[in-house]
Protein backbone atom coordinates (compact mmCIF):
# COMPACT_ATOMS: atom_id res chain seq x y z
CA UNK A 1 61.96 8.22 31.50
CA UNK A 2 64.79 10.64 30.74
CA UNK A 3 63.96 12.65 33.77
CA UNK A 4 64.68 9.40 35.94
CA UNK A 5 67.68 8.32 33.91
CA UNK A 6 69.04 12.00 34.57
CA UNK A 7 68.52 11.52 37.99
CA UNK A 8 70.06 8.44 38.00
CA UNK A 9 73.15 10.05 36.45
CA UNK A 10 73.47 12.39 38.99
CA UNK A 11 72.88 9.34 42.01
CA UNK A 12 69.15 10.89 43.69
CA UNK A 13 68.19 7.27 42.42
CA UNK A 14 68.62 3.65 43.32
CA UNK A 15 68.77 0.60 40.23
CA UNK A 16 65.70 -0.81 41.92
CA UNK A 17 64.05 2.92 41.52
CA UNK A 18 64.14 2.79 37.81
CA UNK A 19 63.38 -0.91 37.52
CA UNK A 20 60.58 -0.57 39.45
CA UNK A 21 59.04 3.05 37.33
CA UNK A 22 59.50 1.04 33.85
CA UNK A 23 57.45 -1.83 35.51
CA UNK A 24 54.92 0.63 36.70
CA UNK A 25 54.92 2.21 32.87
CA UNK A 26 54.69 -0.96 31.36
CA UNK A 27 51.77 -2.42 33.43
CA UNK A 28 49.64 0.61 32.77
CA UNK A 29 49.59 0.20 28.98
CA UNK A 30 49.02 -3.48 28.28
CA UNK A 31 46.83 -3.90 25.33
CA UNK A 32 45.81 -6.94 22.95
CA UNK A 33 48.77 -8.02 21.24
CA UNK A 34 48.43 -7.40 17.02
CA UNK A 35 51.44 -9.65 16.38
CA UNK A 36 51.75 -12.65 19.06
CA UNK A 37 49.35 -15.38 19.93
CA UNK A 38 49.38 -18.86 21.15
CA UNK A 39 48.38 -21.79 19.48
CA UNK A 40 44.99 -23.37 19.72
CA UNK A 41 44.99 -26.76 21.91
CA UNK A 42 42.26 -27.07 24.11
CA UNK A 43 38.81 -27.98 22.63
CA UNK A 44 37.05 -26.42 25.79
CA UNK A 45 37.72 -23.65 27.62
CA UNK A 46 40.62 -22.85 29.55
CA UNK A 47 40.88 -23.31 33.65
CA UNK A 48 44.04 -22.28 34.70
CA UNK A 49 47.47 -20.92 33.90
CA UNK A 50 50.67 -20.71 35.01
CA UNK A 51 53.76 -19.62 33.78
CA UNK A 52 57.03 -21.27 35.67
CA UNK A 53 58.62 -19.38 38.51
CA UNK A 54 62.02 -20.25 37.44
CA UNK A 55 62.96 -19.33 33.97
CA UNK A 56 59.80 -17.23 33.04
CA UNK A 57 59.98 -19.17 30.10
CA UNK A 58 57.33 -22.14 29.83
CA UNK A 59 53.75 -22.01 30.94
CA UNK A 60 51.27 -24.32 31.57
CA UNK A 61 47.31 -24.43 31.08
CA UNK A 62 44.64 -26.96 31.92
CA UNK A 63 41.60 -27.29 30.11
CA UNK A 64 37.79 -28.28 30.66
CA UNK A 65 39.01 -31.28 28.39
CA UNK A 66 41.56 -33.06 30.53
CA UNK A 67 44.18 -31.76 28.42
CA UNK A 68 47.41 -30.11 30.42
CA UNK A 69 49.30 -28.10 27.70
CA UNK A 70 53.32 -26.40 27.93
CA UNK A 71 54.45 -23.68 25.99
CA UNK A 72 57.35 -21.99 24.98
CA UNK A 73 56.41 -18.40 25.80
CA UNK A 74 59.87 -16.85 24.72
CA UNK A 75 60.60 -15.70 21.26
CA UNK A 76 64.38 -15.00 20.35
CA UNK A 77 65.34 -13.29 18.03
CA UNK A 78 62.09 -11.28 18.33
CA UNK A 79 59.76 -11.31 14.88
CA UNK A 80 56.56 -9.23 13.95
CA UNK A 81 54.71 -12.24 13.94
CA UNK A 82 54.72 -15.08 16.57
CA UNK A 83 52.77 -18.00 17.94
CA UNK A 84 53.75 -19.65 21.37
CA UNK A 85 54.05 -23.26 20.28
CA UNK A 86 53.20 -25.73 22.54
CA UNK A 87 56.17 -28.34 23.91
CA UNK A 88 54.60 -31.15 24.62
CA UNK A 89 50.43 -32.34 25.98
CA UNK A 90 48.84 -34.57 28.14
CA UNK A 91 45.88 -35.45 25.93
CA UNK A 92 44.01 -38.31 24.90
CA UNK A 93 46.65 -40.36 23.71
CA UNK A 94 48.49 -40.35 27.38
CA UNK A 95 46.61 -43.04 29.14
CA UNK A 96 47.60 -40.77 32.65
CA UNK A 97 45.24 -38.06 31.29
CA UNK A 98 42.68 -36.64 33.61
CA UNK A 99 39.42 -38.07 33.03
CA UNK A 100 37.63 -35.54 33.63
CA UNK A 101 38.16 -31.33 33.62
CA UNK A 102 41.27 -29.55 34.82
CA UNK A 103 40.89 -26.96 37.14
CA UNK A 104 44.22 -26.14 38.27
CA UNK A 105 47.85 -26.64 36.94
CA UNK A 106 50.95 -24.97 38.74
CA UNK A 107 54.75 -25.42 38.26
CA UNK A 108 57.07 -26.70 41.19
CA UNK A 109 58.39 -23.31 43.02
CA UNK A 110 62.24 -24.36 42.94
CA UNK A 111 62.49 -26.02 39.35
CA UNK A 112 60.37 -27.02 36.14
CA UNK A 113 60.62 -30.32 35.93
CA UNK A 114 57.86 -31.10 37.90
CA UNK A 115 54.60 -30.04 37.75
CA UNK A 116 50.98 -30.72 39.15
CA UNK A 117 47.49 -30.93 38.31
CA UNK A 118 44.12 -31.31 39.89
CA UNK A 119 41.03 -32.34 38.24
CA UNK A 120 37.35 -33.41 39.09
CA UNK A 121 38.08 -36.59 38.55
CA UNK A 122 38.63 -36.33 42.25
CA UNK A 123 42.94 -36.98 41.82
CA UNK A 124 45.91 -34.52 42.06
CA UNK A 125 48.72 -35.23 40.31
CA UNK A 126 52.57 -34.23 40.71
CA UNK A 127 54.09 -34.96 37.45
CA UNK A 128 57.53 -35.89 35.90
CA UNK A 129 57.53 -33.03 33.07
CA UNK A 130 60.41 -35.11 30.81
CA UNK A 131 59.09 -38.27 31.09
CA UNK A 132 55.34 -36.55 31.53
CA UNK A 133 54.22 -39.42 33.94
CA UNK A 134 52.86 -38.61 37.12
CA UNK A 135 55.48 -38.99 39.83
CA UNK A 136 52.86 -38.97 42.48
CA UNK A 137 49.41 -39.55 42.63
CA UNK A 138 46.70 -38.42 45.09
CA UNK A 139 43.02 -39.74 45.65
CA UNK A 140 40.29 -36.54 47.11
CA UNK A 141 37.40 -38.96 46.96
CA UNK A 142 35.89 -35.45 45.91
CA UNK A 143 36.29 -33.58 42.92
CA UNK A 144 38.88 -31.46 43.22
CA UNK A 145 38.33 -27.54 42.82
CA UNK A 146 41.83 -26.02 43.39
CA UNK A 147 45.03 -26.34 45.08
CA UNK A 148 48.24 -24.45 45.63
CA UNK A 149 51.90 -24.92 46.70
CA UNK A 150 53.53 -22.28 48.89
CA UNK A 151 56.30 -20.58 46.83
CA UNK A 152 58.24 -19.64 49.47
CA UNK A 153 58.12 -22.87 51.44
CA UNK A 154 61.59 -24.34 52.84
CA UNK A 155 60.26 -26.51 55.44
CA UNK A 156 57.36 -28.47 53.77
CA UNK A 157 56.44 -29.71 50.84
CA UNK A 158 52.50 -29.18 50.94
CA UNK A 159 49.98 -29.04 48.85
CA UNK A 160 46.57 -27.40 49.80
CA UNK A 161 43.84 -28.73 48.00
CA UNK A 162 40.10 -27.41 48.29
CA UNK A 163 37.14 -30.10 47.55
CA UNK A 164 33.56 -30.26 47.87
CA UNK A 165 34.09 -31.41 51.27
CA UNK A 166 33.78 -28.35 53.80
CA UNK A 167 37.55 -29.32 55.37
CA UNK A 168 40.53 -28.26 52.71
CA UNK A 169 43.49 -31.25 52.97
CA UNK A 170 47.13 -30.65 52.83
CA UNK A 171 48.94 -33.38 50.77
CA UNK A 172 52.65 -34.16 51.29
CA UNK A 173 55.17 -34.95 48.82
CA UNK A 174 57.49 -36.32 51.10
CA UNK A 175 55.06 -38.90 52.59
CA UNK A 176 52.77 -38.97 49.73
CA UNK A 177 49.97 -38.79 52.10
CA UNK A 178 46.95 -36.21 53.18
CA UNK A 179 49.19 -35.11 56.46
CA UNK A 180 46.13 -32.26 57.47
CA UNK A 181 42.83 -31.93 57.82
CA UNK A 182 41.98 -28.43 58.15
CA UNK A 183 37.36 -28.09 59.53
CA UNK A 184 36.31 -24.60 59.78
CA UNK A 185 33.99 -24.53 56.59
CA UNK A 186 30.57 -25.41 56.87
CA UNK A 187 30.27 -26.17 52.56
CA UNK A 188 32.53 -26.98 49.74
CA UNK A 189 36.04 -25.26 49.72
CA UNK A 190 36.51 -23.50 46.24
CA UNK A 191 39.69 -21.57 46.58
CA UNK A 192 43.16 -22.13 48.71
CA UNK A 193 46.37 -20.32 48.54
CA UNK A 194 49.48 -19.93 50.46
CA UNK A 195 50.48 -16.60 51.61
CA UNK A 196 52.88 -15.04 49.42
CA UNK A 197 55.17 -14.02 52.48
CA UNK A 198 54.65 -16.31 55.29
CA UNK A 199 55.32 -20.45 54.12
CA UNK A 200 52.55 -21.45 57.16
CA UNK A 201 49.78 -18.95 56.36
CA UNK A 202 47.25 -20.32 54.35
CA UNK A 203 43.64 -18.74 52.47
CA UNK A 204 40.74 -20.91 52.04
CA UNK A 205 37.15 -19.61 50.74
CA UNK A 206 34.17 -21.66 50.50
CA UNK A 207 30.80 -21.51 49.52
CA UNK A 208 29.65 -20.72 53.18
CA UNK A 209 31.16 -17.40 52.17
CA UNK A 210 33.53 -17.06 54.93
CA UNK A 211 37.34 -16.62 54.31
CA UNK A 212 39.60 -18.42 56.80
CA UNK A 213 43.58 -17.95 57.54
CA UNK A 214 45.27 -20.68 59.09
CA UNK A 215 48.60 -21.18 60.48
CA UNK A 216 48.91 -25.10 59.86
CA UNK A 217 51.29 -25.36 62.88
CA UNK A 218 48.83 -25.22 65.40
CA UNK A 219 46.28 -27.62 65.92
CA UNK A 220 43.50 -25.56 67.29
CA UNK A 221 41.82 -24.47 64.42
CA UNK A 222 41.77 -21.22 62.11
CA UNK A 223 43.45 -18.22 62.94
CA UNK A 224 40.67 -16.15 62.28
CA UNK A 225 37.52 -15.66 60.21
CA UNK A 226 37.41 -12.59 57.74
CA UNK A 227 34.50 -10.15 58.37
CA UNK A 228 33.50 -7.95 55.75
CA UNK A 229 32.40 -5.69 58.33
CA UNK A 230 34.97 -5.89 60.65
CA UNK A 231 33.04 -6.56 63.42
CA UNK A 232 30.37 -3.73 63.63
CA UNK A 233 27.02 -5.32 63.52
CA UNK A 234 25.06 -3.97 60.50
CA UNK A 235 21.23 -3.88 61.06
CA UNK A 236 19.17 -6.68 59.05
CA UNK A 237 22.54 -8.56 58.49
CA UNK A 238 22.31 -12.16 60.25
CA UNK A 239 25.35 -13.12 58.27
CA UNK A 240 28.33 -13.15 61.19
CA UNK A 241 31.92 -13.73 60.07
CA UNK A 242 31.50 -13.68 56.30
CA UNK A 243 33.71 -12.29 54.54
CA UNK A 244 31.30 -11.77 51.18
CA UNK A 245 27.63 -11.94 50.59
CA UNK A 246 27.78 -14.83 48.19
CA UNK A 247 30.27 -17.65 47.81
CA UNK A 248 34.67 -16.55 47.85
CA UNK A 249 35.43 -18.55 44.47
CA UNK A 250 38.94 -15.84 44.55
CA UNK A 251 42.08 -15.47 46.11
CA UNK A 252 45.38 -14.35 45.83
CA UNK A 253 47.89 -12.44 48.24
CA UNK A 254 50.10 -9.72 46.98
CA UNK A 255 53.64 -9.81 46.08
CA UNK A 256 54.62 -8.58 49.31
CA UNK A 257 52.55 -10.83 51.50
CA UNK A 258 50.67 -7.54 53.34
CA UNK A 259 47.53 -7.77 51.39
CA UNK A 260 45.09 -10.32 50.52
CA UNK A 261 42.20 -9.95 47.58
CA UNK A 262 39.14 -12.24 47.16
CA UNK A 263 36.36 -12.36 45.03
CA UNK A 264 32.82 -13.57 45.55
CA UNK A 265 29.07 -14.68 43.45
CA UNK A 266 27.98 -11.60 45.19
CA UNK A 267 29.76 -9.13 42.52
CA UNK A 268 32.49 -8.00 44.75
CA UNK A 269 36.28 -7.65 45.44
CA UNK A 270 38.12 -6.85 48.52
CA UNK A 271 41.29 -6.17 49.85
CA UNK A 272 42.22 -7.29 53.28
CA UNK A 273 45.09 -6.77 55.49
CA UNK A 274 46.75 -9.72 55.63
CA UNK A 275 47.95 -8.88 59.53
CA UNK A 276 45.17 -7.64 61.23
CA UNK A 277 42.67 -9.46 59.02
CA UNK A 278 40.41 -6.10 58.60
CA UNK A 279 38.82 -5.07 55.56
CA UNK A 280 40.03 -2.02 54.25
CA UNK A 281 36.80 -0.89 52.82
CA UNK A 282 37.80 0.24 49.48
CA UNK A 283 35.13 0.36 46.89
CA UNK A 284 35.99 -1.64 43.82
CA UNK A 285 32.39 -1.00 42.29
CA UNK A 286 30.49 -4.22 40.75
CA UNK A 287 32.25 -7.24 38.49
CA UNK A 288 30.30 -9.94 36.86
CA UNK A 289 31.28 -13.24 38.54
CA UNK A 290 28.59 -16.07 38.51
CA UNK A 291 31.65 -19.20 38.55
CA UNK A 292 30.95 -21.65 40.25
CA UNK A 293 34.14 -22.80 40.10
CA UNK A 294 37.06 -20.81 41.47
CA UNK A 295 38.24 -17.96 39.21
CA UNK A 296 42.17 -17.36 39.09
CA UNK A 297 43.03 -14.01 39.87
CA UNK A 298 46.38 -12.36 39.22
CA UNK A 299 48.63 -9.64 41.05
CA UNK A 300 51.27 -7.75 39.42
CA UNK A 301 55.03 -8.09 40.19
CA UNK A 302 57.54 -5.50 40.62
CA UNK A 303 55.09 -2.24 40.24
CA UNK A 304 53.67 0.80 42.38
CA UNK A 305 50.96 0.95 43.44
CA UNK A 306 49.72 -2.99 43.04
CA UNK A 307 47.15 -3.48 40.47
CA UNK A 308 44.88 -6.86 40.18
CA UNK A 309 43.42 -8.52 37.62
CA UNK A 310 40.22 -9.87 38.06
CA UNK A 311 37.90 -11.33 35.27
CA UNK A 312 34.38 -9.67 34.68
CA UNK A 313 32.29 -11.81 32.73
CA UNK A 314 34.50 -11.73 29.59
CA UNK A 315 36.22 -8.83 30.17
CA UNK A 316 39.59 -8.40 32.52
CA UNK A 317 39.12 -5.51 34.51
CA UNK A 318 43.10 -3.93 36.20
CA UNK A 319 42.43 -2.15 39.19
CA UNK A 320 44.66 0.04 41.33
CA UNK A 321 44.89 -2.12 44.88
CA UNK A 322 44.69 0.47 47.32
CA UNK A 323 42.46 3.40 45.39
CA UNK A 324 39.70 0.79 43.27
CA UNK A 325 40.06 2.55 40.49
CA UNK A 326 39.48 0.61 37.30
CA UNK A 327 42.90 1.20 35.66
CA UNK A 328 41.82 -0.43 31.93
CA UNK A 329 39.30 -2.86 30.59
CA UNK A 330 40.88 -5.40 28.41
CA UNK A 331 38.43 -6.81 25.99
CA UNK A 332 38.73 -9.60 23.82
CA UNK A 333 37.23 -12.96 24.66
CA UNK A 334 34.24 -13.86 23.20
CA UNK A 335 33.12 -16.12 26.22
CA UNK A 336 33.48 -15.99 30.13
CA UNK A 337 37.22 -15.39 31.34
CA UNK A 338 38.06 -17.87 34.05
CA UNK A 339 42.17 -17.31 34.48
CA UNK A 340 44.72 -14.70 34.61
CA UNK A 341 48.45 -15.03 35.29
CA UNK A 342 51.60 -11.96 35.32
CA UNK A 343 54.62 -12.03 33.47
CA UNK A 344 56.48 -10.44 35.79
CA UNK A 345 59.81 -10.04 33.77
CA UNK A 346 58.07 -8.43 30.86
CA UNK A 347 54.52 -6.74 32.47
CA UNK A 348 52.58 -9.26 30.28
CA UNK A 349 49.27 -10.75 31.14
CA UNK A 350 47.75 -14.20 29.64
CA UNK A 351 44.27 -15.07 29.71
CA UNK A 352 41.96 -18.17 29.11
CA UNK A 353 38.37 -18.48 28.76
CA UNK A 354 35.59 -19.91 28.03
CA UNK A 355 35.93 -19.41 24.44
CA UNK A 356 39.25 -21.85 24.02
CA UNK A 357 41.28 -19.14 23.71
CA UNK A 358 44.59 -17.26 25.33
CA UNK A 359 45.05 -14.30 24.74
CA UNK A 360 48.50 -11.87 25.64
CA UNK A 361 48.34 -8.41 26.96
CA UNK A 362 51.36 -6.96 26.46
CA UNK A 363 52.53 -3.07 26.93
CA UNK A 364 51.99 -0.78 23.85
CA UNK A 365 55.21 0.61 23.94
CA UNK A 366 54.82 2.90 20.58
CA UNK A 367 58.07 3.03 19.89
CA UNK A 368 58.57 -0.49 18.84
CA UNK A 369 58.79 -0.78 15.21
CA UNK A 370 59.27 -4.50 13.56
CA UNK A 371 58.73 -3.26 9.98
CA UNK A 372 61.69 -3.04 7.67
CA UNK A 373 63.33 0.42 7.22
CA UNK A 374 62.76 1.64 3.65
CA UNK A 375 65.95 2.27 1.13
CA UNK A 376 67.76 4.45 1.79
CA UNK A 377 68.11 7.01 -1.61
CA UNK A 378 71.78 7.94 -2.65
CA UNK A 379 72.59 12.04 -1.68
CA UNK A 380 74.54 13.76 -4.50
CA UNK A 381 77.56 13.09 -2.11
CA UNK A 382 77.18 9.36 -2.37
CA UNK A 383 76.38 9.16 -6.20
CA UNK A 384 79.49 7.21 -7.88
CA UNK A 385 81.99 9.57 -9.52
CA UNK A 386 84.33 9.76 -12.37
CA UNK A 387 87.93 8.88 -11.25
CA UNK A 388 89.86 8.70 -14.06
CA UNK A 389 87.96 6.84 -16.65
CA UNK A 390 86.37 4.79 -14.11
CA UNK A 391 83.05 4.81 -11.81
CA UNK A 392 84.16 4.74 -8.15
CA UNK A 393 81.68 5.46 -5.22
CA UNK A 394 82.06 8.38 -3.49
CA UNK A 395 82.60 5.85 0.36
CA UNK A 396 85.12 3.96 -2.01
CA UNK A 397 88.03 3.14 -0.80
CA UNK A 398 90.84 4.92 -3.63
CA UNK A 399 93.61 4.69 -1.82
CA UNK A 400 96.78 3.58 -3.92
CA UNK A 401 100.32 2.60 -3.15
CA UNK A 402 103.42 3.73 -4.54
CA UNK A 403 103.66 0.62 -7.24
CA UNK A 404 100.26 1.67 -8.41
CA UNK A 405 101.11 4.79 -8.96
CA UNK A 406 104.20 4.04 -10.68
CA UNK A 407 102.71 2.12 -13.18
């Protein structure tokens, strides 16, 4: 770091340069946290999470319980020991409370007083976070596996939400209606989400193992079908346009829209180009992932190269995007890991599981030190000294004036 901070001094370096290699350092030493946790809400295990796009401040988690929880991430002024309290819940006592398990919870893009959640109780609901009654209600007649807003959407308000039915359905704030039915799949869509880059591109994987983009302002259908192998027929292979061997319960595009990474039940990750739709054919090795539910993947924010976080059984496993290398191995659930999310202001990871727990990674900076300094013991200098018949410290002030020493 003072190598780059010399360079910066002397101008072969932008701001963005040095932002950007802290990041990088940062990201590639998250451990446990010793010192911060978050406090126990859920009596099940933990969906999703999401921490606001706004402030960085608040996130939100949904539980296998119904419950939708918000906490106050930030601590200020920092302590050696800290728990993220929550702000308020939607549990049992709310009488809007999801019936039934939450499997996805995300904050409004532009500000954090709304929020929504879906649930298989078959609803999706956009919800007033001060009053913490839902605004807006929607009715899948399915239960409801995931959905996503676009966060870079200026002209629409949809949601994408992904059923048991093989079509995914695009629900409108404005109208409050389903405005889109999107049929490609031939079995129940487990995973949507909005490209990262592009506010019409849309992801959807389903258990029929394919992976379909979509531009939802044409009519005609998909835009294409992912093949893992990119279109070279592979002897004893009848599967055709599929992009995994088991079903894509994983998605989630890069920060700068170019990439896209999935995960399926058949123990694999890949990275496709978001463009061209190819699969880059980088080996990732094998990761644990039996869900039959769709399993929240994260990206980081702000570093080079990209590194994902995927969960492996109950392990998190950080790999480097574009060389699979397995980066770290974060252990510390005691259960299955079914979410990750990115701080991206502070290179911090949450986690929720199976076991009712979150957990934060954060970078083991070394340096940090929250214990208080020791004494410090008096030199011979600063002893107190004999002036005069009296004991006067040595960083005393003895000055005098003239009346003094008159008298």
């Amino acid at each position: 770091m003072l190598n780059v901070l010399t360079e910066r001094s002397r101008g072969n370096l932008r701001p963005s340069q040095i932002q950007r290699a802290e990041a990088t350092r940062r990201t590639f030493r998250l451990q446990l946290s010793k010192h911060r946790d978050v406090q126990r809400i859920h009596a099940s295990g933990i969906n999703s999470l999401d921490i606001d796009p706004v402030e960085h401040k608040y996130m939100l988690s949904g539980g296998a319980d119904g419950v939708v929880a918000i906490y106050d991430t930030e601590c200020i002024p920092e302590v050696r020991e800290f728990t993220c309290e929550t702000v308020c819940t939607v549990g049992r006592s709310n009488r809007h409370v999801h019936k039934h398990s939450v499997e996805t919870v995300q904050w409004y893009p532009r500000d954090t007083g709304m929020f929504t959640s879906s649930s298989m109780d078959m609803t999706l609901k956009v919800w007033d976070t001060n009053a913490l009654v839902p605004a807006e209600r929607f009715v899948l007649r399915k239960p409801v596996y995931c959905h996503h807003m676009s966060p870079v959407a200026n002209k629409h308000c949809l949601i994408a939400v992904g059923t048991s039915n093989p079509q995914a359905t695009l629900c409108d704030l404005k109208s409050g209606s389903a405005t889109h039915i999107l049929k490609g799949h031939d079995a129940s869509v487990l995973c949507v989400r909005w490209s990262s880059k592009h506010e019409f591109l849309l992801a959807t994987g389903s258990q029929d193992n394919k992976i379909l983009l979509w531009d939802i302002r044409q009519a005609k259908g998909n835009l294409m079908a992912l093949d893992q192998h990119n279109g070279e027929a592979i002897k004893g292979s009848s599967a055709v346009n599929t992009a995994h061997s088991g079903h894509v319960n994983g998605l989630c595009f890069t920060e700068n829209g170019l990439y896209l990474v999935s995960c399926g039940t058949d123990n694999r990750v890949r990275l496709w180009d978001a463009t061209t739709g190819k699969n880059t054919l980088i080996n990732y090795g094998k990761v644990t992932n039996d869900s039959r539910k769709c399993v929240k993947i994260s990206v980081s924010h702000g570093v080079q190269p990209d590194v994902a976080f995927v969960p492996n059984s109950s392990d998190i496993l950080m790999f480097d995007l574009l060389s699979g290398e397995v980066d770290n191995t974060m252990k510390g659930h005691y259960n299955n890991v079914n979410c990750t999310t990115f701080h991206p202001l502070f290179q911090e990871v949450y986690s929720g599981g199976n076991d009712s727990n979150i957990l934060i990674w954060e970078p083991d900076l070394g340096h940090v030190n929250f214990e208080e300094p020791p004494p410090k013991k008096l030199t011979t200098a600063a002893k107190p000294r004999k002036f005069y018949g009296h004991e006067i410290s040595a960083t005393a002030d003895t000055w005098s004036s003239s009346e003094d020493e008159g008298d």
